[in-house]
Protein backbone atom coordinates (compact mmCIF):
# COMPACT_ATOMS: atom_id res chain seq x y z
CA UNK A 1 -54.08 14.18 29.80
CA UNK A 2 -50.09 14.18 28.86
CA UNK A 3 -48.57 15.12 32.45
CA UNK A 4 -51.56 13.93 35.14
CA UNK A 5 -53.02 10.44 35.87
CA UNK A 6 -56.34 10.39 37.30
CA UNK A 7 -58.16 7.30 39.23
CA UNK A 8 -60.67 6.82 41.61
CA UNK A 9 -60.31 4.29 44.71
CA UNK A 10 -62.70 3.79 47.47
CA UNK A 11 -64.07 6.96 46.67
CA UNK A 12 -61.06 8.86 46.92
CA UNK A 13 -59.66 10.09 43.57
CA UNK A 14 -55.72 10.08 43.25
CA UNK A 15 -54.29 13.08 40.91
CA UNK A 16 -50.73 12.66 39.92
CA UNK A 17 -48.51 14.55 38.69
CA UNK A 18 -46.71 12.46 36.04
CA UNK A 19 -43.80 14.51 34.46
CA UNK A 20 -41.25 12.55 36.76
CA UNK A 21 -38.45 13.21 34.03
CA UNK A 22 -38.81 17.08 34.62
CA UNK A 23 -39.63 16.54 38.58
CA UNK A 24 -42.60 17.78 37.61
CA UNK A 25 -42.01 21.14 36.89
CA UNK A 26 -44.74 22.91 36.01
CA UNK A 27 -45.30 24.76 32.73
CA UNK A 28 -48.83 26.03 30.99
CA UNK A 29 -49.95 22.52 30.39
CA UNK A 30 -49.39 21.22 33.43
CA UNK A 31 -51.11 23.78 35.05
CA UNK A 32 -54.34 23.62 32.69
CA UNK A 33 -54.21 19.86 32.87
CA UNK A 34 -54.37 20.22 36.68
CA UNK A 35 -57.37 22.51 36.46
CA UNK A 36 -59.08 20.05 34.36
CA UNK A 37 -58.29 17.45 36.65
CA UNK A 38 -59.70 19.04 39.98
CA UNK A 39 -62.50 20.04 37.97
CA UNK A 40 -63.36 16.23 36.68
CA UNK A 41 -62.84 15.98 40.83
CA UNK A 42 -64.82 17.57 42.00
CA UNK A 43 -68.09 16.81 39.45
CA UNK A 44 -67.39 13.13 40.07
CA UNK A 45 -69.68 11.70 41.92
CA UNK A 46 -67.64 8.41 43.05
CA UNK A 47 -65.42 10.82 44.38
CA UNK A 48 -65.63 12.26 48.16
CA UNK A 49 -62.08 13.37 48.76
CA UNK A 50 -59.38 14.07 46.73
CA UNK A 51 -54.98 13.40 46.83
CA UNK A 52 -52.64 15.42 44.94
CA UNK A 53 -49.33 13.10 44.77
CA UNK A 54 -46.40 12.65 42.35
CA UNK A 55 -44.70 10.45 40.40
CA UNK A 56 -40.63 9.96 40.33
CA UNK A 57 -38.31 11.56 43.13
CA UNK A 58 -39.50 14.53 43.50
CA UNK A 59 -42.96 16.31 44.49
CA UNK A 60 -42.54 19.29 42.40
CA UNK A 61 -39.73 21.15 41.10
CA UNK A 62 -41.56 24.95 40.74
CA UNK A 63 -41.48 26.53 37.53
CA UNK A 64 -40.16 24.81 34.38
CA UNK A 65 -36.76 26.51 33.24
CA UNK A 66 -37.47 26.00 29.74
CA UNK A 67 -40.63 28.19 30.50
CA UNK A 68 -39.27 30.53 32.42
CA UNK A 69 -36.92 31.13 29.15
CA UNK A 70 -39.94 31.61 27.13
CA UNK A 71 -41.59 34.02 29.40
CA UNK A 72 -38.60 36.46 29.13
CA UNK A 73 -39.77 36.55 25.90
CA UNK A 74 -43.75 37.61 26.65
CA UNK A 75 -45.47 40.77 26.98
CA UNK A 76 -47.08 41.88 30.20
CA UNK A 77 -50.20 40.94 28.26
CA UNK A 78 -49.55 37.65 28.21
CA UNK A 79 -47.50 37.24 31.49
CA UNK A 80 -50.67 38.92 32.80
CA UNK A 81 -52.91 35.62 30.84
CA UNK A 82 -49.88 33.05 31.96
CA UNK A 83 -49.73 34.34 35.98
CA UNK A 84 -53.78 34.72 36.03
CA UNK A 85 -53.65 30.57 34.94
CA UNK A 86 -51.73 29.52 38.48
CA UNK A 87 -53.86 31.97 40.24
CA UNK A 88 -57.18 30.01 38.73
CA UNK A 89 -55.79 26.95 39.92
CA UNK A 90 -54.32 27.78 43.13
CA UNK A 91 -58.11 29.61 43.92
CA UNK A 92 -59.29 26.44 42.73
CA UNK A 93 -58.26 23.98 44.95
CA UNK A 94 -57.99 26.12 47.65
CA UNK A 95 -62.07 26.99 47.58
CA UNK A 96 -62.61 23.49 46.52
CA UNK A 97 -65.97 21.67 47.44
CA UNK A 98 -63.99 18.66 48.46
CA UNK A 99 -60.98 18.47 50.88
CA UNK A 100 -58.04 17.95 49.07
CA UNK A 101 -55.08 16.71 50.54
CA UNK A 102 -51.34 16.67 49.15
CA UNK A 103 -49.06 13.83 49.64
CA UNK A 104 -45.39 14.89 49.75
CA UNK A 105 -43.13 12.16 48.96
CA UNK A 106 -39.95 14.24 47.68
CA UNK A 107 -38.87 18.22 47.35
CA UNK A 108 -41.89 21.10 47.16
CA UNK A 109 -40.42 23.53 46.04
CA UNK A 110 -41.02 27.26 44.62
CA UNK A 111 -44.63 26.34 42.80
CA UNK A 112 -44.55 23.18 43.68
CA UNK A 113 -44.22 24.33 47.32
CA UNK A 114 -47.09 26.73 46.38
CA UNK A 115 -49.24 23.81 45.44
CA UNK A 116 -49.28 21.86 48.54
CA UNK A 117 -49.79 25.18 50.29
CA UNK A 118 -53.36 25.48 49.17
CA UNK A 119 -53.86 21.89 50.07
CA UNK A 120 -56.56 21.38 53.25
CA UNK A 121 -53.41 18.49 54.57
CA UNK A 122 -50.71 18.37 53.64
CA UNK A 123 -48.82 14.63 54.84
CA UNK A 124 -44.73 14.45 54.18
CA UNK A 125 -42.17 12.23 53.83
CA UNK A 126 -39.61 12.95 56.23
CA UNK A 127 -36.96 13.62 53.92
CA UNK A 128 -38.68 16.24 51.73
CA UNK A 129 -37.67 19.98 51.35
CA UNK A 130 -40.31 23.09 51.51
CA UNK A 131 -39.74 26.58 50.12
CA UNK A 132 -40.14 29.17 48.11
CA UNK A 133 -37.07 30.07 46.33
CA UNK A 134 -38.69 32.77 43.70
CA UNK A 135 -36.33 35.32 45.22
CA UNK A 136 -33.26 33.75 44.45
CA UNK A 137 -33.60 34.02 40.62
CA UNK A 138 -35.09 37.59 40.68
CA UNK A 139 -39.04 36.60 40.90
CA UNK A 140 -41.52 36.89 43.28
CA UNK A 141 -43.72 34.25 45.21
CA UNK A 142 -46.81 36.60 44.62
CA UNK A 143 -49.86 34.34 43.83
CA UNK A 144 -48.71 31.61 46.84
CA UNK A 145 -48.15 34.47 49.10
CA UNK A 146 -51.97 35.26 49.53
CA UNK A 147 -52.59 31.63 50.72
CA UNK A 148 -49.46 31.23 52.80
CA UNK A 149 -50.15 34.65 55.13
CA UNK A 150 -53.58 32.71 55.92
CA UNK A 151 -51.95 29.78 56.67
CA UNK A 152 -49.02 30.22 59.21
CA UNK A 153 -48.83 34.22 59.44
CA UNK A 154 -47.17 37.33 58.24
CA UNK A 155 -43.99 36.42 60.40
CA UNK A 156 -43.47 32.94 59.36
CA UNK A 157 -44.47 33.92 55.76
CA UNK A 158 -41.81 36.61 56.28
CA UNK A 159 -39.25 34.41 56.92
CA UNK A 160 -39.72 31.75 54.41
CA UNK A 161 -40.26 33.50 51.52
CA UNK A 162 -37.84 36.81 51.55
CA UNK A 163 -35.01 34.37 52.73
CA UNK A 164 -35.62 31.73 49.61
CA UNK A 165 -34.12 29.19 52.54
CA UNK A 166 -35.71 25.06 51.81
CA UNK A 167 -36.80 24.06 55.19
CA UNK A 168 -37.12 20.82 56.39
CA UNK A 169 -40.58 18.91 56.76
CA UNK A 170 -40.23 18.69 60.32
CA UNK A 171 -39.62 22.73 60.08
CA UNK A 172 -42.33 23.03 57.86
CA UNK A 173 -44.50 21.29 60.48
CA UNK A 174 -43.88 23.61 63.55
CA UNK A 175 -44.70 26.38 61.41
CA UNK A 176 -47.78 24.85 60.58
CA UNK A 177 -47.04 24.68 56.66
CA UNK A 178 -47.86 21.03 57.01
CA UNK A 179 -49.80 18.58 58.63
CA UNK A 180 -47.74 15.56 59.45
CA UNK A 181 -44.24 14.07 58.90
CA UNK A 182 -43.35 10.31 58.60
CA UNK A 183 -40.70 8.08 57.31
CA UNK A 184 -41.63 7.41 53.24
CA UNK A 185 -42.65 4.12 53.76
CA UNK A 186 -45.34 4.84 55.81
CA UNK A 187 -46.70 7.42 53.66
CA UNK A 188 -49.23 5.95 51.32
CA UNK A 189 -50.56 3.93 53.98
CA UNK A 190 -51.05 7.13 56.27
CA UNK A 191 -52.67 9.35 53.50
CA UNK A 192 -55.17 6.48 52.35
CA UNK A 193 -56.15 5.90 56.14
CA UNK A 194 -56.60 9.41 56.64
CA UNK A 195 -58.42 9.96 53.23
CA UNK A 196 -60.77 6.75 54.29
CA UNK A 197 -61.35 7.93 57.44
CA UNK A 198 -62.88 11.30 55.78
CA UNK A 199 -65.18 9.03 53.28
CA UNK A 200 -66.32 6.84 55.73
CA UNK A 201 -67.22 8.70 58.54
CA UNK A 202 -67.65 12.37 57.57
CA UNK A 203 -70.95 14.15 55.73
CA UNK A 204 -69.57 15.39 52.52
CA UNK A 205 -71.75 18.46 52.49
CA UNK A 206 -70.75 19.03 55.68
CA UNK A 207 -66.60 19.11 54.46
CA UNK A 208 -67.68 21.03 51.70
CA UNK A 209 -69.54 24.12 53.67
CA UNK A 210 -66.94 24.01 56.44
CA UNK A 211 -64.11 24.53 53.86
CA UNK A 212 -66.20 27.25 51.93
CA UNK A 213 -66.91 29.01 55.52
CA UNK A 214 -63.08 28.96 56.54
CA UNK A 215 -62.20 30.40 53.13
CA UNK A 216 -64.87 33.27 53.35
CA UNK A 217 -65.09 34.11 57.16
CA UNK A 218 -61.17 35.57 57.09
CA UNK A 219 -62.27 38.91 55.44
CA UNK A 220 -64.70 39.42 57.01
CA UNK A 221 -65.31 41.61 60.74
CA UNK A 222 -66.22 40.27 63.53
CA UNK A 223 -69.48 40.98 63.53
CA UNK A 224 -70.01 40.22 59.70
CA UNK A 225 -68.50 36.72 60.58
CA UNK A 226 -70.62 35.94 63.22
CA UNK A 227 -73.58 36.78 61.34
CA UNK A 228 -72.62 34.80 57.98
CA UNK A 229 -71.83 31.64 60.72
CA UNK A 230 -75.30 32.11 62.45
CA UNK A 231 -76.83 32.04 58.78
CA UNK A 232 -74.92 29.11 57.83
CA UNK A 233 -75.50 27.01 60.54
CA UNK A 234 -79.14 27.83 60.09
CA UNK A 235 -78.41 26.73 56.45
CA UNK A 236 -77.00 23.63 57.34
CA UNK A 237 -79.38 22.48 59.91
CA UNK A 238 -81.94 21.96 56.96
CA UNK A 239 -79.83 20.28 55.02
CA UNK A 240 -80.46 16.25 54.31
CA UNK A 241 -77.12 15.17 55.62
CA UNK A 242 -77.77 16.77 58.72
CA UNK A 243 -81.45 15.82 59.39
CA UNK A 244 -79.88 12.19 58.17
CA UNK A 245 -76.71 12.92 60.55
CA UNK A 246 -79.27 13.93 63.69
CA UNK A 247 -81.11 11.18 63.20
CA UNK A 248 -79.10 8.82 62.89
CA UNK A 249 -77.49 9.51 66.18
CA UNK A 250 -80.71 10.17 68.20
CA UNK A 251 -81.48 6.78 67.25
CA UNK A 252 -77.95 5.56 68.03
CA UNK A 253 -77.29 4.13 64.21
CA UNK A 254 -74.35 4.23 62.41
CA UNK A 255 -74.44 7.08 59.78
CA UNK A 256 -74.11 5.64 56.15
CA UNK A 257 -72.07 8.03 54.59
């Protein structure tokens, strides 16, 4: 791949966005090369949870301009194709089997903003900037708005994206955009901890149905989500992990993840 580095460490595998000269702005490559990536993820089997990170100053820059040019020039045909590819991978990572979490050393912004959005955590650098800024050059933040009124609300979601204002990461974290805020230097340390702490001690089928139930369970009534938790749970209670997890405990072992 041209614009993403992939490795796996400790059973974490590190996707990064490498397009540092063009603070990573995303175009139709960089989107399908991010698909392929979480895909590769998520079938490896060394790999138990995932980071999203960057390369150069910035997180992620939105929408490439040069793109942007070139989709003035599409039909609605093929904007259709083009917006239905961010969609595929924003729905990807967001129903994910694995938890995915975004570390946010520099600016999020418009897309990019929209990408650590459908993160499960999202960790920041204190200095970083979050919005969504479609409005301000005639678009709309339509695909990222879906995730975002999940997220933190209609109100909040209100606010940031009809004003097109960058918020701080502190901000961002009292809206509940993101998870936690740090000075940059402590960042990479933080996120591997936190990623280690989710390999080592957590059942990985376990992550995986809890993040597919949390996705699903929103639509759903009150009584319809009850009954789809009361099936899962029965669900899960046959699983290995948990007769492994159980057992483990009864006997007072620690579980080998």
């Amino acid at each position: 791949m041209e614009f993403i580095n992939y490795q796996i460490n400790k059973r974490v595998a590190y996707i990064t966005l490498n397009r540092p000269e063009k603070r990573n702005a995303l175009n139709y490559q960089l989107v399908a090369e991010l698909k392929e990536a979480f895909s590769k993820a998520s079938k490896d089997q060394e790999a138990k949870v995932i980071v999203l990170q960057a390369e150069g100053k910035v997180f992620c820059a939105g929408a490439d301009l040069g793109y942007l040019q070139q989709l003035q020039q599409n039909t609605y045909e093929e904007n259709l194709e083009d917006s239905l590819h961010l969609k595929e991978l924003f729905e990807q990572i967001y129903t994910l089997d694995k938890v995915v979490i975004a570390k946010v050393h520099g600016h999020a912004i418009a897309g990019g903003c929209g990408l650590a959005t459908v993160c499960d955590f999202v960790f920041s650098a204190r200095e970083s900037l979050f919005g969504y800024t479609e409005v301000r050059i005639g678009f709309v933040p339509a695909i990222v708005k879906v995730f975002l009124i999940r997220k933190i609300g209609e109100g909040r979601s209100k606010e940031l994206l009809l004003s097109g204002e960058l918020i701080s990461a502190g901000k961002a974290a009292t809206y509940g955009l993101i998870n936690e805020v740090m000075d940059p230097d402590k960042l990479d340390i933080f996120t591997d901890d936190f990623a280690q702490l989710l390999v080592e001690k957590n059942s990985r089928q376990s992550m995986a149905l809890t993040k597919q139930m949390i996705a699903e369970v929103q639509t759903m009534s009150l009584d319809e989500g009850l009954n789809y938790a009361a099936k899962m749970n029965a669900t899960a209670r046959d699983s290995e992990d948990c007769k492994k997890g159980i057992s483990s405990f009864l006997k007072k072992e620690k579980t080998s993840w």
